[in-house]
Every structure is written in C-alpha cells, then in structure tokens.
C-alpha atoms as a PDB file:
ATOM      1  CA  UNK A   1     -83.385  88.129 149.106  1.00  0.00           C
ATOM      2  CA  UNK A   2     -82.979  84.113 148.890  1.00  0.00           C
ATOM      3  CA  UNK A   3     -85.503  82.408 146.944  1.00  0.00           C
ATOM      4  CA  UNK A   4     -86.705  79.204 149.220  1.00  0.00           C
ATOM      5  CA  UNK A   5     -86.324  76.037 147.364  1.00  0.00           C
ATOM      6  CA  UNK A   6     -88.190  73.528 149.741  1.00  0.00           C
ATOM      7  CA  UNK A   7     -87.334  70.575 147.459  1.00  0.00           C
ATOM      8  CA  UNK A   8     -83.586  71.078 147.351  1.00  0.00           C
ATOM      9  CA  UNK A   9     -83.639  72.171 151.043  1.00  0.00           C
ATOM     10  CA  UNK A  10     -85.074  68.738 151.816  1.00  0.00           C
ATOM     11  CA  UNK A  11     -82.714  66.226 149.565  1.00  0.00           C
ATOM     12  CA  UNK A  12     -79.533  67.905 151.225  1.00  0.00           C
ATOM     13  CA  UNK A  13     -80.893  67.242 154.704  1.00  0.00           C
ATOM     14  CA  UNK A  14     -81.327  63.434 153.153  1.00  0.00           C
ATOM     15  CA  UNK A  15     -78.096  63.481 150.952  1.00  0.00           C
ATOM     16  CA  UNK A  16     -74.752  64.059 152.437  1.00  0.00           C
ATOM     17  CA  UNK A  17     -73.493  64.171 148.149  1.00  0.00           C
ATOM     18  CA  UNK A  18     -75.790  66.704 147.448  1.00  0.00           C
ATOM     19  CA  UNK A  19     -74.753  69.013 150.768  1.00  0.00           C
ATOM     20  CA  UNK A  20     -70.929  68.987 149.661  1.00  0.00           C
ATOM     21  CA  UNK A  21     -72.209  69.860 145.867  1.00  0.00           C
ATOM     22  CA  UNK A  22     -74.277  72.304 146.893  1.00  0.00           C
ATOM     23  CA  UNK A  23     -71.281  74.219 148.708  1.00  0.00           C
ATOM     24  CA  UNK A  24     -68.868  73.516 146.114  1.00  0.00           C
ATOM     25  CA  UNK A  25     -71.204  75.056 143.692  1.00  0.00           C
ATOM     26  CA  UNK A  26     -71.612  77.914 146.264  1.00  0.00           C
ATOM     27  CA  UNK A  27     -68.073  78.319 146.186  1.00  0.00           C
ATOM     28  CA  UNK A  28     -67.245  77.966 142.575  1.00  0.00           C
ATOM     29  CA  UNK A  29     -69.826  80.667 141.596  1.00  0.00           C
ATOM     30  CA  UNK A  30     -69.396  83.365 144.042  1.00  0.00           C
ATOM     31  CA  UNK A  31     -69.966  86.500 142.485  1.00  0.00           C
ATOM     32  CA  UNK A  32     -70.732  85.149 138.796  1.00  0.00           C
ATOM     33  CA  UNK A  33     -73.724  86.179 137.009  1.00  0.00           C
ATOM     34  CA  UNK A  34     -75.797  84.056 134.571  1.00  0.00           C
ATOM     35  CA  UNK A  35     -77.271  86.556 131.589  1.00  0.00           C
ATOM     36  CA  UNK A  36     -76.194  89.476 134.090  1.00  0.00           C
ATOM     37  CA  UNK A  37     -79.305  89.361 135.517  1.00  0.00           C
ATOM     38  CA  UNK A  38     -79.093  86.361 138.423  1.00  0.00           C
ATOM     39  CA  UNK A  39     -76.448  84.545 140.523  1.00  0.00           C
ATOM     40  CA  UNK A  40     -75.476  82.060 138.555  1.00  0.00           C
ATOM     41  CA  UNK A  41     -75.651  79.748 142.211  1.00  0.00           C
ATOM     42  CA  UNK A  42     -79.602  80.757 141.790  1.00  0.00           C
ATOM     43  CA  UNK A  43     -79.714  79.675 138.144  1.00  0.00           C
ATOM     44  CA  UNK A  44     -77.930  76.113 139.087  1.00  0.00           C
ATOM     45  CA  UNK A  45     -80.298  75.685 142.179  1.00  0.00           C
ATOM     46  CA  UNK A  46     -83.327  76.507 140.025  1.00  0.00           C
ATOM     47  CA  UNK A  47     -81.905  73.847 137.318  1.00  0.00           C
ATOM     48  CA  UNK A  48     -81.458  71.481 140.035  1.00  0.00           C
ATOM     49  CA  UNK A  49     -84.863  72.094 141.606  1.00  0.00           C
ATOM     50  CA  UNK A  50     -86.411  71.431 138.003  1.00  0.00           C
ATOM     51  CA  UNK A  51     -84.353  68.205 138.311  1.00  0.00           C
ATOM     52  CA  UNK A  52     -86.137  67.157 141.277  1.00  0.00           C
ATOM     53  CA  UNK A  53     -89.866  67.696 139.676  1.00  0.00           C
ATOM     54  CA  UNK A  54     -89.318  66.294 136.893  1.00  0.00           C
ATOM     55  CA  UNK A  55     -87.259  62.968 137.850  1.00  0.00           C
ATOM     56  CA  UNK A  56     -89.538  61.530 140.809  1.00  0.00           C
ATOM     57  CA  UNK A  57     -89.639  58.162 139.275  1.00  0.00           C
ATOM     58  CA  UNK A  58     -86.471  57.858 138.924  1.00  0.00           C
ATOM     59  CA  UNK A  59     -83.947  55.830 141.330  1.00  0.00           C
ATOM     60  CA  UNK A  60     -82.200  57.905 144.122  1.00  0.00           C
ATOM     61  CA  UNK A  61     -79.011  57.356 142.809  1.00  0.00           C
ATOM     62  CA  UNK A  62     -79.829  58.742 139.419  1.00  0.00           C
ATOM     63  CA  UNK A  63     -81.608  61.314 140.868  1.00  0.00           C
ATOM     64  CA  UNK A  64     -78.456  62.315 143.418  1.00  0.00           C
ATOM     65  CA  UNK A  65     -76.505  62.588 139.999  1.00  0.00           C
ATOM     66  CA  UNK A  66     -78.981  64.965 137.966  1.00  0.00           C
ATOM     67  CA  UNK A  67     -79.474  67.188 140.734  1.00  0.00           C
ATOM     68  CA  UNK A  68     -75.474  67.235 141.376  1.00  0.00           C
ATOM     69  CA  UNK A  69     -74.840  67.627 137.656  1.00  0.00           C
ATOM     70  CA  UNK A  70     -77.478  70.419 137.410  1.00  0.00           C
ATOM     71  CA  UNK A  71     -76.003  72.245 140.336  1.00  0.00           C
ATOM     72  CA  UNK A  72     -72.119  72.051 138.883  1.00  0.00           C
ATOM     73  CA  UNK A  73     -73.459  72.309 135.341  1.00  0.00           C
ATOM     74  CA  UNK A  74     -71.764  76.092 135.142  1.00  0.00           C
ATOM     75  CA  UNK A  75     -68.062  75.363 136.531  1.00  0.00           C
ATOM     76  CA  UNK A  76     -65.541  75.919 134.469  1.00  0.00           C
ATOM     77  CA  UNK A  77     -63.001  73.219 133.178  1.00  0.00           C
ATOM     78  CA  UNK A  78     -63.032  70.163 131.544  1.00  0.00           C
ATOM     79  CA  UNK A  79     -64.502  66.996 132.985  1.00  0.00           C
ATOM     80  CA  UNK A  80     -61.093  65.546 133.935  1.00  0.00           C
ATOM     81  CA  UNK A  81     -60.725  68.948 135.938  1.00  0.00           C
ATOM     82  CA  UNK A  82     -63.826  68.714 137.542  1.00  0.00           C
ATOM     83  CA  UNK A  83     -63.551  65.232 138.709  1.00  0.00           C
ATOM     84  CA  UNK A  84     -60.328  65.566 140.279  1.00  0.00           C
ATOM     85  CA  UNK A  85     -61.991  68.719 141.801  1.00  0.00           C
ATOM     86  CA  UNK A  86     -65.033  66.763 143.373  1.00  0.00           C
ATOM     87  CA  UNK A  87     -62.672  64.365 144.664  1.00  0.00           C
ATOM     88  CA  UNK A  88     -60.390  66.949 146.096  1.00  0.00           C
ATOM     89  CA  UNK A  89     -63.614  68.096 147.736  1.00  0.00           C
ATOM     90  CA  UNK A  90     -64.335  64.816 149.122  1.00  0.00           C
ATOM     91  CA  UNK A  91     -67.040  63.720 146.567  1.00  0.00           C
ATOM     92  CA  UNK A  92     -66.846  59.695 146.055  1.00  0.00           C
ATOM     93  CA  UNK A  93     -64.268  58.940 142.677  1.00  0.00           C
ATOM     94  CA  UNK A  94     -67.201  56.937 141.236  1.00  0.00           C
ATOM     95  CA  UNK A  95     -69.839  59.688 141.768  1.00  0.00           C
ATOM     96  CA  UNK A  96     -67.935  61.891 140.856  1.00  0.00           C
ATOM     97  CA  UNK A  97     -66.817  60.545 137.536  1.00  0.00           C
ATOM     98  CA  UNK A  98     -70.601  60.525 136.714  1.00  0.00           C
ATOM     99  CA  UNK A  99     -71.234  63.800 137.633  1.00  0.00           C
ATOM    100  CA  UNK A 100     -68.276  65.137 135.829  1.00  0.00           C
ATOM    101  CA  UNK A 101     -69.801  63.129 132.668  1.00  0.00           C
ATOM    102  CA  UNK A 102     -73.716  64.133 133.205  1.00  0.00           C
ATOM    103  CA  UNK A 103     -71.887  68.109 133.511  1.00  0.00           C
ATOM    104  CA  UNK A 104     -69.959  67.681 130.558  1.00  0.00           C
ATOM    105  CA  UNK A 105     -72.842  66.449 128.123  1.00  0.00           C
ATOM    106  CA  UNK A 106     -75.486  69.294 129.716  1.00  0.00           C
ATOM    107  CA  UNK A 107     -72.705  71.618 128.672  1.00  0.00           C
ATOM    108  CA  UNK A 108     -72.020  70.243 125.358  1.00  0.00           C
ATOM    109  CA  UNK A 109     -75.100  69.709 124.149  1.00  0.00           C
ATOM    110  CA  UNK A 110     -76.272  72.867 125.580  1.00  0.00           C
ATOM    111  CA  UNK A 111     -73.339  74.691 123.307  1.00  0.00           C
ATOM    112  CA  UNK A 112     -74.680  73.410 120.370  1.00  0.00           C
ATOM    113  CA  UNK A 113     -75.071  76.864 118.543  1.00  0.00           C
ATOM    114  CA  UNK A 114     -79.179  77.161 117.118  1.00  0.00           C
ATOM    115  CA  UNK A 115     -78.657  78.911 113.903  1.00  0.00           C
ATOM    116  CA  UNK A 116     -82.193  78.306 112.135  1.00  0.00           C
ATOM    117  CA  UNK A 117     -81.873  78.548 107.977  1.00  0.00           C
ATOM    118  CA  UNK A 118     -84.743  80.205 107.097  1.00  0.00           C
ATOM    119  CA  UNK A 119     -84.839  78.687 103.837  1.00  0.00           C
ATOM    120  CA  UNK A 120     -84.122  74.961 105.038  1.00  0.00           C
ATOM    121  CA  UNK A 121     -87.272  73.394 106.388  1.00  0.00           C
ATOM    122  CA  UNK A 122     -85.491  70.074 107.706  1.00  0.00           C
ATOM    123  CA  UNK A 123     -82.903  72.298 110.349  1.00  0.00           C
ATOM    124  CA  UNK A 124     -85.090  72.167 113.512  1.00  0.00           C
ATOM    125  CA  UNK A 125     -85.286  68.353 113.399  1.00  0.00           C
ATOM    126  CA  UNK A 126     -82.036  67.835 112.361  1.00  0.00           C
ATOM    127  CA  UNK A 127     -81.097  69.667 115.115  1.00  0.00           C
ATOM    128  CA  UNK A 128     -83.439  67.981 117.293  1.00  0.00           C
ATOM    129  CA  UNK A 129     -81.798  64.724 116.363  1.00  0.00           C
ATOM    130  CA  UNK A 130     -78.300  66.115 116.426  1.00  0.00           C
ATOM    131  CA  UNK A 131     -79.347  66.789 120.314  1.00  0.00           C
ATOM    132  CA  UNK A 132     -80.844  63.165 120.686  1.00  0.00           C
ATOM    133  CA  UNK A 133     -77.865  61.981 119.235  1.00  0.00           C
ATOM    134  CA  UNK A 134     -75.394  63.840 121.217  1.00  0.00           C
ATOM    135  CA  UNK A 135     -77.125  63.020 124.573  1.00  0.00           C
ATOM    136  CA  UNK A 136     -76.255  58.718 123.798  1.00  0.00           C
ATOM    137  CA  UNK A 137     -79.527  57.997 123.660  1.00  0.00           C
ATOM    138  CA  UNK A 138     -79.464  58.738 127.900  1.00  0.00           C
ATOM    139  CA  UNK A 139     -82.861  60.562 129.083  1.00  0.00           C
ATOM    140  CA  UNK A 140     -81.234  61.675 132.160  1.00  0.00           C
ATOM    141  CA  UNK A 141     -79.323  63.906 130.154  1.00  0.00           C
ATOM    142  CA  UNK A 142     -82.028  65.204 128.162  1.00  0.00           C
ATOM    143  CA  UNK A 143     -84.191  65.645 131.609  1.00  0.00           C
ATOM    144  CA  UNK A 144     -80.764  67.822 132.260  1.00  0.00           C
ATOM    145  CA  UNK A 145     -80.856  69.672 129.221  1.00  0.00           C
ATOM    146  CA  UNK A 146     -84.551  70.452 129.370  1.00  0.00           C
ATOM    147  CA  UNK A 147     -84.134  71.681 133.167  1.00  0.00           C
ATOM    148  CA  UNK A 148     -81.510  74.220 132.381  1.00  0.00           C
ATOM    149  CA  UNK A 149     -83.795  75.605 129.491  1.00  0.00           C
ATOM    150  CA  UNK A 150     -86.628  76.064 131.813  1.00  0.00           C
ATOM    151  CA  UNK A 151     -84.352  77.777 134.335  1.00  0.00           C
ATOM    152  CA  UNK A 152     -82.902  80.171 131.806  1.00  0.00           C
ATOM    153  CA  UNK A 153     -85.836  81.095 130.520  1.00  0.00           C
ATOM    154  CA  UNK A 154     -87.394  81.663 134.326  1.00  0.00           C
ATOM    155  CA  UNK A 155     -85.459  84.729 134.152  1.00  0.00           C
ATOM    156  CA  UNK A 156     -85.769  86.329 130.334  1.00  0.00           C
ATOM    157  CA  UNK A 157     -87.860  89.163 131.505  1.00  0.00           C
ATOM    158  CA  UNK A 158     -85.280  90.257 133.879  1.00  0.00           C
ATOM    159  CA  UNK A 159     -81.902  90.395 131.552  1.00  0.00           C
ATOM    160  CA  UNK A 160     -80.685  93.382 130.929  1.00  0.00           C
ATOM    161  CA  UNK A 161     -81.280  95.523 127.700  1.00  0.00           C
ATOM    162  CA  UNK A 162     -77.833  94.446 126.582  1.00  0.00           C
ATOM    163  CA  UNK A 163     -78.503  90.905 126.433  1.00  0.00           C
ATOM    164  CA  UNK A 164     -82.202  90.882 124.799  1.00  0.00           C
ATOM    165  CA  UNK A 165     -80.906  89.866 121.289  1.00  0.00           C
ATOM    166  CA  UNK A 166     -79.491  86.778 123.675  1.00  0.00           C
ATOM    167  CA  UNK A 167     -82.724  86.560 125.338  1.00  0.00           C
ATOM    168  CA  UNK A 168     -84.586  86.362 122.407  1.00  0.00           C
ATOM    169  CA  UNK A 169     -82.396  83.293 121.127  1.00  0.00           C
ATOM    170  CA  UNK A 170     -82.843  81.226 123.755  1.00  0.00           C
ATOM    171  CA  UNK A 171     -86.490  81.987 123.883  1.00  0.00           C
ATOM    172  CA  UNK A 172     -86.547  81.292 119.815  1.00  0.00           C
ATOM    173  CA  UNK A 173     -84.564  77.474 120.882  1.00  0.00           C
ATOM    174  CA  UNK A 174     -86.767  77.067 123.592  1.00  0.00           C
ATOM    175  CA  UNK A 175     -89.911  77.418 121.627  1.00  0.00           C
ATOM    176  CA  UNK A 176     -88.734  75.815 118.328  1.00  0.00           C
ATOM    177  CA  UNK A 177     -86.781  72.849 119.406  1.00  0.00           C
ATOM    178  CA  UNK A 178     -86.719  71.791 122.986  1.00  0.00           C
ATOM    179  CA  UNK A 179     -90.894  72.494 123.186  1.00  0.00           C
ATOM    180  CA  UNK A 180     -91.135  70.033 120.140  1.00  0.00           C
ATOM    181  CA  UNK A 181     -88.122  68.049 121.553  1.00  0.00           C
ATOM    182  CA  UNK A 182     -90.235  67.456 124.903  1.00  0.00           C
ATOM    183  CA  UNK A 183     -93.187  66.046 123.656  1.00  0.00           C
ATOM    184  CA  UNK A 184     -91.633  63.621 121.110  1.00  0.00           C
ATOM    185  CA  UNK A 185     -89.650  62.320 124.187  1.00  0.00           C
END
C-alpha cells in the first residue's frame, strides 16, 4: 500500500528539482528500511511532506531546498559525494551544493548522541543550545531537524520489539529537547 501525499504530489507536478529528487531518492533507498519498520523512501517523503506544512511562508526557493534536503536527508556519503551525485543526476551545481549542505547539517545535527545525566540539571539546554549552535543560527535547518523528528516518531508504535529501547530514545529526545526546542524557537 502507498500512502498518498497530496502536498508532495502537487510541488513535483510544479517543480521539475523536486521530480528528479524525488527519483533519486527512490533510487538511492530501494529496499532500505528506517527503524525496520518503514521504507526509508516513506520516512523521507513523510519528512519532506512535514517540510511543506510547516514552511508555507517561506520563499519557493527555500522551500524547493528543505523539501529536497528532507527527501535525500538518508543517502549515504559525504556532502562532496552527494553533490557530485545530484549533479551527475542532472540537479543544478548551485542547488545542489545547497542541498548537499541543508543534508549534511540535518544529518549532523541529527547524530548528535542525547545522553541525559541524570544528575546534571543544565544537559537538556545545553544540548538544546549545542543544536542551535550547530544549525548556524539557520531556521531552515532547524524546520529540517524538527520535520525528521516528527516523521520518526509517526512510526514508534510500529518498530519492531528489537528496536523499542531505540524507540524509546527518540521518543525520550523528542519529548525532552526538540518539544522545548520548538516553542523557544
């Protein structure tokens, strides 16, 4: 069964960029899993379709990037790999530069490991800030970040027994940093 996404159906009709990313991305995950429990192509469409809701007053080329960032956000490589990749794939050099940068800072900052000291009352907002910090100050890439959490956790209830201890991390970061972390934004 394919889950209709009206929103990103629509932009790729209006965006010839988003239409080539959207088949790279179809290519580049075939048969990978996110949290063995989705496609990882349904994962990055659901990030992307976040992307789209929540950045409706933003300018269409900014948008164009998010949603191409949030649909590459999971291939593998560094960004120097992934631009030359784009390009390959007949993605604009300058559009693709920035998408290879908006991927690269979802990923990092999304790799930042959430180890919360029980005993240390100041770690969740230093870790908020280290996030803040990490994403230069650029609310396009927290709107990225903050799209991928709500797409991973879309799907919690449905991971497997073997990854609940994971589950139950990202639901922990979810709820005690990126919750607060949206409404100071």
């Amino acid at each position: 069964m394919t889950l209709a996404l009206p929103e990103i159906d629509y932009l790729v009709k209006q965006d010839f960029n988003i239409n080539d990313v959207l088949r790279i991305a179809r290519k580049a995950y075939s048969g990978r899993l996110f949290l063995d429990a989705q496609s990882y192509f349904l994962h990055a469409r659901l990030t992307a379709e976040h992307v789209i809701r929540v950045s409706a007053g933003l300018d269409k080329e900014t948008k164009e990037l998010m949603v191409c960032a949030a649909l590459l956000h999971g291939v593998q490589g560094d960004p120097s790999a992934l631009n030359l990749y784009l390009i390959r794939e007949g993605i604009d050099a300058q559009k693709a530069a920035k998408i290879s940068e908006l991927v690269f800072l979802l990923r990092h900052i999304s790799s930042i490991p959430y180890l919360p000291d029980l005993t240390g009352e100041y770690y969740i907002y230093n870790h908020m800030n280290l996030i803040i910090q990490e994403s230069q100050g650029r609310p396009e890439v927290m709107l990225l970040v903050f799209c991928d959490m709500l797409a991973s956790i879309s799907i919690i209830r449905n991971i497997p027994a073997s990854q609940q201890a994971y589950a139950e991390y990202i639901y922990q970061e979810a709820k005690q940093v990126y919750a607060v972390l949206a409404e100071r934004s």
